[in-house]
C-alpha atoms as a PDB file:
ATOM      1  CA  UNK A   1     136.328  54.660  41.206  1.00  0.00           C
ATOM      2  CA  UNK A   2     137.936  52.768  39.065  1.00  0.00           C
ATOM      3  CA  UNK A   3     137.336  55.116  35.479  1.00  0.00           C
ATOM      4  CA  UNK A   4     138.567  58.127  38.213  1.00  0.00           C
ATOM      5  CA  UNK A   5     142.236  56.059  39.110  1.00  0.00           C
ATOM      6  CA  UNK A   6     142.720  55.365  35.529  1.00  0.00           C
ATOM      7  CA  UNK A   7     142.082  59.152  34.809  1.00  0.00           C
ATOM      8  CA  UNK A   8     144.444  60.271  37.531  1.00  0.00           C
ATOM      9  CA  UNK A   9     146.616  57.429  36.522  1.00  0.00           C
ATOM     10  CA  UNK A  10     147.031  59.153  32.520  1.00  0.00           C
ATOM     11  CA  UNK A  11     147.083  62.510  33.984  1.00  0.00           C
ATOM     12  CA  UNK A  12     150.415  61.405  35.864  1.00  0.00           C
ATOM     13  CA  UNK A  13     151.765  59.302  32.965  1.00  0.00           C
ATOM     14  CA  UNK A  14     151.064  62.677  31.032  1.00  0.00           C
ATOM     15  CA  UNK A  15     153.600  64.542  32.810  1.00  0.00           C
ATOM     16  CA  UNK A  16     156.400  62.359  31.137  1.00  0.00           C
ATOM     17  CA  UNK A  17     155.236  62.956  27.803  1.00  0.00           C
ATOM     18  CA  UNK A  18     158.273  64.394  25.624  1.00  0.00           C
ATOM     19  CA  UNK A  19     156.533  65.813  22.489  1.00  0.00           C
ATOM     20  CA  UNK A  20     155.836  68.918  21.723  1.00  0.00           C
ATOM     21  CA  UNK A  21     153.023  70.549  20.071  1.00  0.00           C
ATOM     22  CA  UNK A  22     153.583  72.082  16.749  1.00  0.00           C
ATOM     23  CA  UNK A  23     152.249  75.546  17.321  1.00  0.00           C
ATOM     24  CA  UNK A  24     152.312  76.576  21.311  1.00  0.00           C
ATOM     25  CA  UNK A  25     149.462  79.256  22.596  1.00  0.00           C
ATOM     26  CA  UNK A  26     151.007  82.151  22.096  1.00  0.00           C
ATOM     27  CA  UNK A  27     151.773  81.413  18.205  1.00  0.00           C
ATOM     28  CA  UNK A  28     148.617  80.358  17.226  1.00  0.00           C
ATOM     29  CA  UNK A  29     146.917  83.695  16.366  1.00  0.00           C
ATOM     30  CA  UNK A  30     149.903  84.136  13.738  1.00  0.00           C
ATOM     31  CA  UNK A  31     150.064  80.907  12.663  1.00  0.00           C
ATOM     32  CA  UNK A  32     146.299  80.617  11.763  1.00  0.00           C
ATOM     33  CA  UNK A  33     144.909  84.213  12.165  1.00  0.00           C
ATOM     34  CA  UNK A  34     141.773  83.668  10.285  1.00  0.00           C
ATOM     35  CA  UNK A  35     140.654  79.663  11.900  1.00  0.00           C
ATOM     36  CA  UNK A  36     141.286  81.507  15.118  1.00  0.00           C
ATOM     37  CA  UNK A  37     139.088  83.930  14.933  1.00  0.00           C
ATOM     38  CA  UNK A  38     136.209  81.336  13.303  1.00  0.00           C
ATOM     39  CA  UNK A  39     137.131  79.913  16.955  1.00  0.00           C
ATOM     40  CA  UNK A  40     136.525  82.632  18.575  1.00  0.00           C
ATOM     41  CA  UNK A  41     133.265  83.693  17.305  1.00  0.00           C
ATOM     42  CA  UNK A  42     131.759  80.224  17.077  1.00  0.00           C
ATOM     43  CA  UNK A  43     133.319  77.852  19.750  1.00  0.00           C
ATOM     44  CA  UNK A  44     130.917  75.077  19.976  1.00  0.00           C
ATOM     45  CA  UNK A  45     130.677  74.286  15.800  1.00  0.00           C
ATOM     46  CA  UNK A  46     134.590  74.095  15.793  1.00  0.00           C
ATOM     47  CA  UNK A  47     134.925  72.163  18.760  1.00  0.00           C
ATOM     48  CA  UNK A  48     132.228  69.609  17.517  1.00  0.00           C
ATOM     49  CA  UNK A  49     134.228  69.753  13.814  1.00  0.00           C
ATOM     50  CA  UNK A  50     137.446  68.999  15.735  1.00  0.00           C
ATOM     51  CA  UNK A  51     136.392  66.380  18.069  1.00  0.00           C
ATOM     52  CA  UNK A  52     134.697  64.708  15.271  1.00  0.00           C
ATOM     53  CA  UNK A  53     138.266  65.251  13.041  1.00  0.00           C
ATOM     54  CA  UNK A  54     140.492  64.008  16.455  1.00  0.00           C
ATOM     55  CA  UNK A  55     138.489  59.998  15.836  1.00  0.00           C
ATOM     56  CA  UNK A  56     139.234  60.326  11.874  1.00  0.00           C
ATOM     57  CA  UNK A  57     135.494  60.932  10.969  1.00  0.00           C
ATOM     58  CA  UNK A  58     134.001  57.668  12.940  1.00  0.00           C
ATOM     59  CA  UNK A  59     131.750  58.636  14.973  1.00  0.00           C
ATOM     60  CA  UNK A  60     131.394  54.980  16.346  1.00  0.00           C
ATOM     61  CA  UNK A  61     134.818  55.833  18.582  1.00  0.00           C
ATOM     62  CA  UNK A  62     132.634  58.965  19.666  1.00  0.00           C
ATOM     63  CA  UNK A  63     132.693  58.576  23.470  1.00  0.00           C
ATOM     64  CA  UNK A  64     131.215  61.869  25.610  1.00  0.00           C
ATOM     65  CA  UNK A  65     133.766  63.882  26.561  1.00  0.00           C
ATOM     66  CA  UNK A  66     136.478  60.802  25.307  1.00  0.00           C
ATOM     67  CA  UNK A  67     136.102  59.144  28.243  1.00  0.00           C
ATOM     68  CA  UNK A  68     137.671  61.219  30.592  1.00  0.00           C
ATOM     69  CA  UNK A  69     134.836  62.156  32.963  1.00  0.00           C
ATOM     70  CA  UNK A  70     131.849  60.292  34.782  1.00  0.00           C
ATOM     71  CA  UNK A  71     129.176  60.765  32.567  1.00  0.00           C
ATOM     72  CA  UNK A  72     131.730  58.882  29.091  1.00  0.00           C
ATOM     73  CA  UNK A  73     129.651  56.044  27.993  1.00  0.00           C
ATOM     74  CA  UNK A  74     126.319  56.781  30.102  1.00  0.00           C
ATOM     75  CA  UNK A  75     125.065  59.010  27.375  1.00  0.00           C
ATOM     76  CA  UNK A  76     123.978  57.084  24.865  1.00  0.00           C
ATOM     77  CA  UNK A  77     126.490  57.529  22.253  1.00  0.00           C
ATOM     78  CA  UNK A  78     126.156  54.658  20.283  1.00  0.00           C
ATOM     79  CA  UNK A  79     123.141  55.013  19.577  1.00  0.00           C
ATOM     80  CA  UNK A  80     122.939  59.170  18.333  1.00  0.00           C
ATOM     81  CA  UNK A  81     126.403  59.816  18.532  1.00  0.00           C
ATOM     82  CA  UNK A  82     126.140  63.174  16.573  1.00  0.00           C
ATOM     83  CA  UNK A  83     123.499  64.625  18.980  1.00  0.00           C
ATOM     84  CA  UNK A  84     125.497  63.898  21.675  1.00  0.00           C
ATOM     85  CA  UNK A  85     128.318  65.502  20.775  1.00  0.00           C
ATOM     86  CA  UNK A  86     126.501  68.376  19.585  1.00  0.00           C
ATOM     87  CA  UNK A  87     125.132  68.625  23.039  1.00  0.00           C
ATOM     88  CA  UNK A  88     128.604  68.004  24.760  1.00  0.00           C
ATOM     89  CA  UNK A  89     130.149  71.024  22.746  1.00  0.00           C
ATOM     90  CA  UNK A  90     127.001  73.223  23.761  1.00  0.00           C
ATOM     91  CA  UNK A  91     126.287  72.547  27.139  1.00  0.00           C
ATOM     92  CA  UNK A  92     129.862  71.501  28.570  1.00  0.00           C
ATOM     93  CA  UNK A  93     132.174  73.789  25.652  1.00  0.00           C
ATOM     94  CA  UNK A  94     135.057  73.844  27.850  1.00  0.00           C
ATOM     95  CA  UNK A  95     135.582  70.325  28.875  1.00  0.00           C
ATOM     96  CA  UNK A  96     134.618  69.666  25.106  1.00  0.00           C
ATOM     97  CA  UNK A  97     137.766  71.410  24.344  1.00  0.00           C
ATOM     98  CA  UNK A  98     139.878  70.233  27.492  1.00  0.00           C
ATOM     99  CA  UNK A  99     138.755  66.607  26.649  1.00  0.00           C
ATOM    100  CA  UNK A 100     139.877  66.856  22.583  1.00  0.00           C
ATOM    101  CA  UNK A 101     143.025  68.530  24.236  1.00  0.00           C
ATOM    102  CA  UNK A 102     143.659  65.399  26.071  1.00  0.00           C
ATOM    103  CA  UNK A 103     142.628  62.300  23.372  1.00  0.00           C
ATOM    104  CA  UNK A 104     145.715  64.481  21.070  1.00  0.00           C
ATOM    105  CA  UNK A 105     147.924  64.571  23.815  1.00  0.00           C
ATOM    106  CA  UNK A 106     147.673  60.630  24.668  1.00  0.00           C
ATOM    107  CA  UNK A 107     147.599  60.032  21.084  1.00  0.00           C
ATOM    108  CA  UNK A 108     151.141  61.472  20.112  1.00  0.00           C
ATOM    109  CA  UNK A 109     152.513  61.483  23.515  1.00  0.00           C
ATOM    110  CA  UNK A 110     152.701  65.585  23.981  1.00  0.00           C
ATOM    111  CA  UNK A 111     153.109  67.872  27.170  1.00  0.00           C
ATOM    112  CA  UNK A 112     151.934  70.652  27.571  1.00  0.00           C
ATOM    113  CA  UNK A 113     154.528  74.018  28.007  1.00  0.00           C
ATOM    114  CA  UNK A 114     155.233  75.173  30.879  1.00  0.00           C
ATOM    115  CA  UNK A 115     154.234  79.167  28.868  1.00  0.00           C
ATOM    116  CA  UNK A 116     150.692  77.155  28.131  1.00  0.00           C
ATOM    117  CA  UNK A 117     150.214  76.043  31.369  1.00  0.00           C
ATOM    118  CA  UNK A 118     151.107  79.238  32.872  1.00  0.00           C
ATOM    119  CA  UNK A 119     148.568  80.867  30.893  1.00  0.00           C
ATOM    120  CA  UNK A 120     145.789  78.169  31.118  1.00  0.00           C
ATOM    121  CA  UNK A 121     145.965  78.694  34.865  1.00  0.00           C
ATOM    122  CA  UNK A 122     145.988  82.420  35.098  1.00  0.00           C
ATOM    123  CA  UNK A 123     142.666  81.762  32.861  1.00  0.00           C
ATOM    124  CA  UNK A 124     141.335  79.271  36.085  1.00  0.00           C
ATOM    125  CA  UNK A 125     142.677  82.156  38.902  1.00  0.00           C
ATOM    126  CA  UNK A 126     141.127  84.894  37.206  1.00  0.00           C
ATOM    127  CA  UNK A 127     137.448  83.001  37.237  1.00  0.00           C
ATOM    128  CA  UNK A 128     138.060  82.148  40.529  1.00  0.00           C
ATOM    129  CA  UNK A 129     138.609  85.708  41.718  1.00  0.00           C
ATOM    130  CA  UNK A 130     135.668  86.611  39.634  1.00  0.00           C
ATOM    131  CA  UNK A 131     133.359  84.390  41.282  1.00  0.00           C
ATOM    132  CA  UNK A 132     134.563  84.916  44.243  1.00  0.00           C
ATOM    133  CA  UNK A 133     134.261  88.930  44.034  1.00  0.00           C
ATOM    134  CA  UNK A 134     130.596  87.705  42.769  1.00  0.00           C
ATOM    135  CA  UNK A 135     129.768  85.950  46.153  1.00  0.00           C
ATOM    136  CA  UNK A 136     131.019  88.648  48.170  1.00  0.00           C
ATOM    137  CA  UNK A 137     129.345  91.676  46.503  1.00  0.00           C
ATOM    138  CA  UNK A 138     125.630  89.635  46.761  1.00  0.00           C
ATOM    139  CA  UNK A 139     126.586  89.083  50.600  1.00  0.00           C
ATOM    140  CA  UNK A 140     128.001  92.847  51.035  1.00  0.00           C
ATOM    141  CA  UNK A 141     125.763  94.441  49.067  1.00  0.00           C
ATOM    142  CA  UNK A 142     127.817  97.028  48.471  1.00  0.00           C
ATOM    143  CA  UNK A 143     128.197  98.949  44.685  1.00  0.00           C
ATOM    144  CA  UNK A 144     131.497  99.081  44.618  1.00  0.00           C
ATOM    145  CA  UNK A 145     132.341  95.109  44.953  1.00  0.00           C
ATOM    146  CA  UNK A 146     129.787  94.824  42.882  1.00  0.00           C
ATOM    147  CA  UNK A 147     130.653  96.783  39.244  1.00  0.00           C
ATOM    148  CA  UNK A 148     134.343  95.425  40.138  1.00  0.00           C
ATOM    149  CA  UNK A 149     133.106  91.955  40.284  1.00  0.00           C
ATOM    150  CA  UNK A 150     131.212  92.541  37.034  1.00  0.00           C
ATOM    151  CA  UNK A 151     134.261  93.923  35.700  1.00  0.00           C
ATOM    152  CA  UNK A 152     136.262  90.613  36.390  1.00  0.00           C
ATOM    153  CA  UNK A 153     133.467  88.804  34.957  1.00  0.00           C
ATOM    154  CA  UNK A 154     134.290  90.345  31.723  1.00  0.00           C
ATOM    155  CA  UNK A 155     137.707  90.585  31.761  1.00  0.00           C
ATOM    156  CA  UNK A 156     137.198  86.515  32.528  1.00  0.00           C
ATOM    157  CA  UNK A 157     135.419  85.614  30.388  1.00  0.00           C
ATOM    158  CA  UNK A 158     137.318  87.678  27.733  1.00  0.00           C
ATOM    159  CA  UNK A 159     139.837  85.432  28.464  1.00  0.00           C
ATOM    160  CA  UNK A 160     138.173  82.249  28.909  1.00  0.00           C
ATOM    161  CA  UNK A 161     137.048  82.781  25.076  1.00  0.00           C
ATOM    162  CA  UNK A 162     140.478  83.456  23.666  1.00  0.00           C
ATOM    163  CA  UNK A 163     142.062  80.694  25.298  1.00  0.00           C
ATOM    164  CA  UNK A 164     139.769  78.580  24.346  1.00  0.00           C
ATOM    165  CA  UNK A 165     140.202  80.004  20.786  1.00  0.00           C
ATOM    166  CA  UNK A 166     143.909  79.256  20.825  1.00  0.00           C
ATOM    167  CA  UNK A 167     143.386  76.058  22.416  1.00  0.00           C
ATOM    168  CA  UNK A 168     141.344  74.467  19.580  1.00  0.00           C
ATOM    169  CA  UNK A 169     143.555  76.316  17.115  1.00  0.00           C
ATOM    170  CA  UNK A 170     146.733  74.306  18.383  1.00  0.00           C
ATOM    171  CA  UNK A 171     144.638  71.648  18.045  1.00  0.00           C
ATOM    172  CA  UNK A 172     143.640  71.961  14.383  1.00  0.00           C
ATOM    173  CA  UNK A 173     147.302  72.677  13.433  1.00  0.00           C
ATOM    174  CA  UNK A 174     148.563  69.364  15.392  1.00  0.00           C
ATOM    175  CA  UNK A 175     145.568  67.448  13.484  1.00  0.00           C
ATOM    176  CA  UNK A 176     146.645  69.331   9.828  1.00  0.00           C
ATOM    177  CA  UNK A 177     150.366  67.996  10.752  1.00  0.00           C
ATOM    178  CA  UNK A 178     148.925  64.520  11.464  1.00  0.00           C
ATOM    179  CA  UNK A 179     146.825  64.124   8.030  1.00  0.00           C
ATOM    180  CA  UNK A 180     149.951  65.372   6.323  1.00  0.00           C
ATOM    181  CA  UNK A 181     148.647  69.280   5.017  1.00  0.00           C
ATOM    182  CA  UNK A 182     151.627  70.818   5.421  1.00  0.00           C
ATOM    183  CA  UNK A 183     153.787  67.897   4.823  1.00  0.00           C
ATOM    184  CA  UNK A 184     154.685  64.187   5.454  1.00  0.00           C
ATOM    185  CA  UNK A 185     151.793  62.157   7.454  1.00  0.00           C
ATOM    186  CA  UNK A 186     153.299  61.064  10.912  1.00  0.00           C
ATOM    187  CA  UNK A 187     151.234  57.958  10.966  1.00  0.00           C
ATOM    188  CA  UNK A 188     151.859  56.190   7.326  1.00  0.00           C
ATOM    189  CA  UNK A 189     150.987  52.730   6.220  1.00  0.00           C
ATOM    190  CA  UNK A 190     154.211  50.772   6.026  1.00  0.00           C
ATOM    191  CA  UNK A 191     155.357  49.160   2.510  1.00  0.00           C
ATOM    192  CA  UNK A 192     154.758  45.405   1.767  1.00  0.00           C
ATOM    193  CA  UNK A 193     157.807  43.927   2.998  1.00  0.00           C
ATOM    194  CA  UNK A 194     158.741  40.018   2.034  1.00  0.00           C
ATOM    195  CA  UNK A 195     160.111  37.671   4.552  1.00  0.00           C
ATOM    196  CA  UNK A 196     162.748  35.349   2.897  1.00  0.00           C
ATOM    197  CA  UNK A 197     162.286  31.489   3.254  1.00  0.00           C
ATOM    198  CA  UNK A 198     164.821  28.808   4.299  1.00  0.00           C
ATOM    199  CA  UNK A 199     164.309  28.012   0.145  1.00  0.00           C
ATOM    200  CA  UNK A 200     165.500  31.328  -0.912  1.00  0.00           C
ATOM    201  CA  UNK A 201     170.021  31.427  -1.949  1.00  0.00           C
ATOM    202  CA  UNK A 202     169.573  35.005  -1.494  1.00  0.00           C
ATOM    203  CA  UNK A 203     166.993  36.967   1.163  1.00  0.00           C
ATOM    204  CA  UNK A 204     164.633  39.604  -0.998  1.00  0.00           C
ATOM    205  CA  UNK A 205     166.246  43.224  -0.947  1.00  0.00           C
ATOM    206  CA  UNK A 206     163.951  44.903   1.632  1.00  0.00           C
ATOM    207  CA  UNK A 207     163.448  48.794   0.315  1.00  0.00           C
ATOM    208  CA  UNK A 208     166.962  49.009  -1.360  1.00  0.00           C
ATOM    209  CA  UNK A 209     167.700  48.369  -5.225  1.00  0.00           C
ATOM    210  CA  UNK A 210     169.643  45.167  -5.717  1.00  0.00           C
ATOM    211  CA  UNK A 211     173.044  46.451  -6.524  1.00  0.00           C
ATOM    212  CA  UNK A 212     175.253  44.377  -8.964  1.00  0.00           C
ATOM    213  CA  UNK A 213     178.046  42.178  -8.268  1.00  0.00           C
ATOM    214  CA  UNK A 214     176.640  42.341  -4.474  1.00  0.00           C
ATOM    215  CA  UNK A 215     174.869  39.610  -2.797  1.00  0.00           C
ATOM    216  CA  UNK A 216     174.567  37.635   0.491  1.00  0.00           C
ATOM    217  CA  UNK A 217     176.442  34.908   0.288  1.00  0.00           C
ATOM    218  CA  UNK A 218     178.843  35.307  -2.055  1.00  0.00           C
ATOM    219  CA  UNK A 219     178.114  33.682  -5.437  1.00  0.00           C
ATOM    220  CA  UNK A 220     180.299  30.204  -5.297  1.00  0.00           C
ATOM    221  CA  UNK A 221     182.071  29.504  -8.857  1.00  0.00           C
ATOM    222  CA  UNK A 222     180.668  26.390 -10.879  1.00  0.00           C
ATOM    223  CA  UNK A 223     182.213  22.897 -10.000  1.00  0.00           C
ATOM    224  CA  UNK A 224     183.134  23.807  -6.721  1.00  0.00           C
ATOM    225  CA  UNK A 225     186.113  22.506  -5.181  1.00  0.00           C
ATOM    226  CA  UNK A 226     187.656  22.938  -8.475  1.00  0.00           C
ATOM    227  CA  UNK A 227     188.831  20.040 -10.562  1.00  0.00           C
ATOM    228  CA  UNK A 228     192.583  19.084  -9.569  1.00  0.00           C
ATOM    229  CA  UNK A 229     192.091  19.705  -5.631  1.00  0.00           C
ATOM    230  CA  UNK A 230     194.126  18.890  -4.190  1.00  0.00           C
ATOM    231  CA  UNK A 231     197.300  18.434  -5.912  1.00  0.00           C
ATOM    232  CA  UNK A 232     198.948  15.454  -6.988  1.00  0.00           C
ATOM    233  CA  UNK A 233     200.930  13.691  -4.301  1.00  0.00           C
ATOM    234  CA  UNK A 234     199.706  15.688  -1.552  1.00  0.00           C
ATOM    235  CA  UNK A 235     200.099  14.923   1.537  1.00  0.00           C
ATOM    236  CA  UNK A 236     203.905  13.714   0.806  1.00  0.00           C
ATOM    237  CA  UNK A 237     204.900  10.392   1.485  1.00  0.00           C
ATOM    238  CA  UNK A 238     205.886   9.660   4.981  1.00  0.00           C
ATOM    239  CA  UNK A 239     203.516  12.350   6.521  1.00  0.00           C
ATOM    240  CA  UNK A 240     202.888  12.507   9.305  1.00  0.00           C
ATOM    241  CA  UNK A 241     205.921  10.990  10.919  1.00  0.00           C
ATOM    242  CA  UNK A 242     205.705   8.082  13.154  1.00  0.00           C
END
């Protein structure tokens, strides 16, 4: 119960997120024609490729299904993590691909489109309908319900694969935009910076040249207060007044 409220807990915490993924469903196919297609003929190897590519290669992080269902950490991942996740992205492909979905979204805070979810729940409906036209023509009998319910089986499924296709595609391109392959890295290591010391005059310049004739404080001049301060008879006699 309490893995489940900490699920439902992200999923509504999710809702808030503000960023946006780099490449939304409907652009994918153009923005990576030929990696979309590799994901459409052979789901499971690029869904194990990305999940392994969404922990940066350590597949000591590798949790089934990151986490985000009953059966995360009752697998035994540590101990053959790479079977395991060859077995997730076989035998459970599509919450393989919902669950990489999710560890990218908590990872760089990003919602999800309101044109992606649209279309990721017309995909649910429509193999809803077809199971449902399924149960109905084995109860009914009849030839009719049944070729249309095979019909919406493959119109379903049709679209349960390309989904799916664009789906890890978004992914990849988020990940390639991460590890900096099509330009700066989000995440970057930050430069040594120096803290100045009570010892220090002057505080080191932190990522800007020194400049000259510029400093904090002020340079003071030698022999300061100069020689002859204050002047001769100063204050005058008789000040102040009585």
């Amino acid at each position: 119960m309490g893995r489940q409220q900490e699920n439902l807990d992200k999923m509504k915490v999710r809702q808030d997120y503000r960023n946006l993924w780099h490449t939304d469903l409907m652009s994918t196919i153009q923005a990576d024609t030929p990696y979309c297609c590799m994901a459409l003929w052979c789901g499971p190897c690029v869904s194990y490729m990305l999940r392994k590519r969404a922990i940066y290669n350590d597949m000591r992080r590798y949790v089934c299904c990151a986490g985000y269902l009953p059966c995360s950490g009752r697998c035994g991942e540590s101990k053959c993590p790479e079977f395991c996740l060859a077995t997730e992205v076989c035998l459970c492909f599509g919450n393989s691909v919902a669950s990489t979905r999710f560890l990218l979204q908590d990872e760089f805070n990003i919602q999800t489109t309101q044109c992606d979810n649209c279309i990721i729940g017309f995909m649910f409906c429509l193999q809803q309908v077809a199971c449902i036209f399924s149960i109905v023509a084995m109860i009914v009998g009849s030839e009719e319900i049944s070729e249309a319910s095979q019909i919406l089986s493959c119109l379903s499924d049709l679209v349960y694969c390309s989904v799916c296709a664009c789906m890890q595609t978004q992914h990849k391109i988020e990940m390639d935009k991460r590890d900096g392959v099509f330009g700066p890295q989000v995440m970057g290591v930050p430069p040594v910076q120096n803290m100045s010391r009570i010892d220090q005059p002057i505080p080191p310049h932190v990522g800007y040249p020194p400049q000259q004739g510029y400093g904090y404080p002020p340079p003071q001049p030698q022999g300061y207060p100069p020689a002859g301060y204050p002047p001769q008879g100063y204050p005058p006699a008789g000040y102040p007044p009585k």
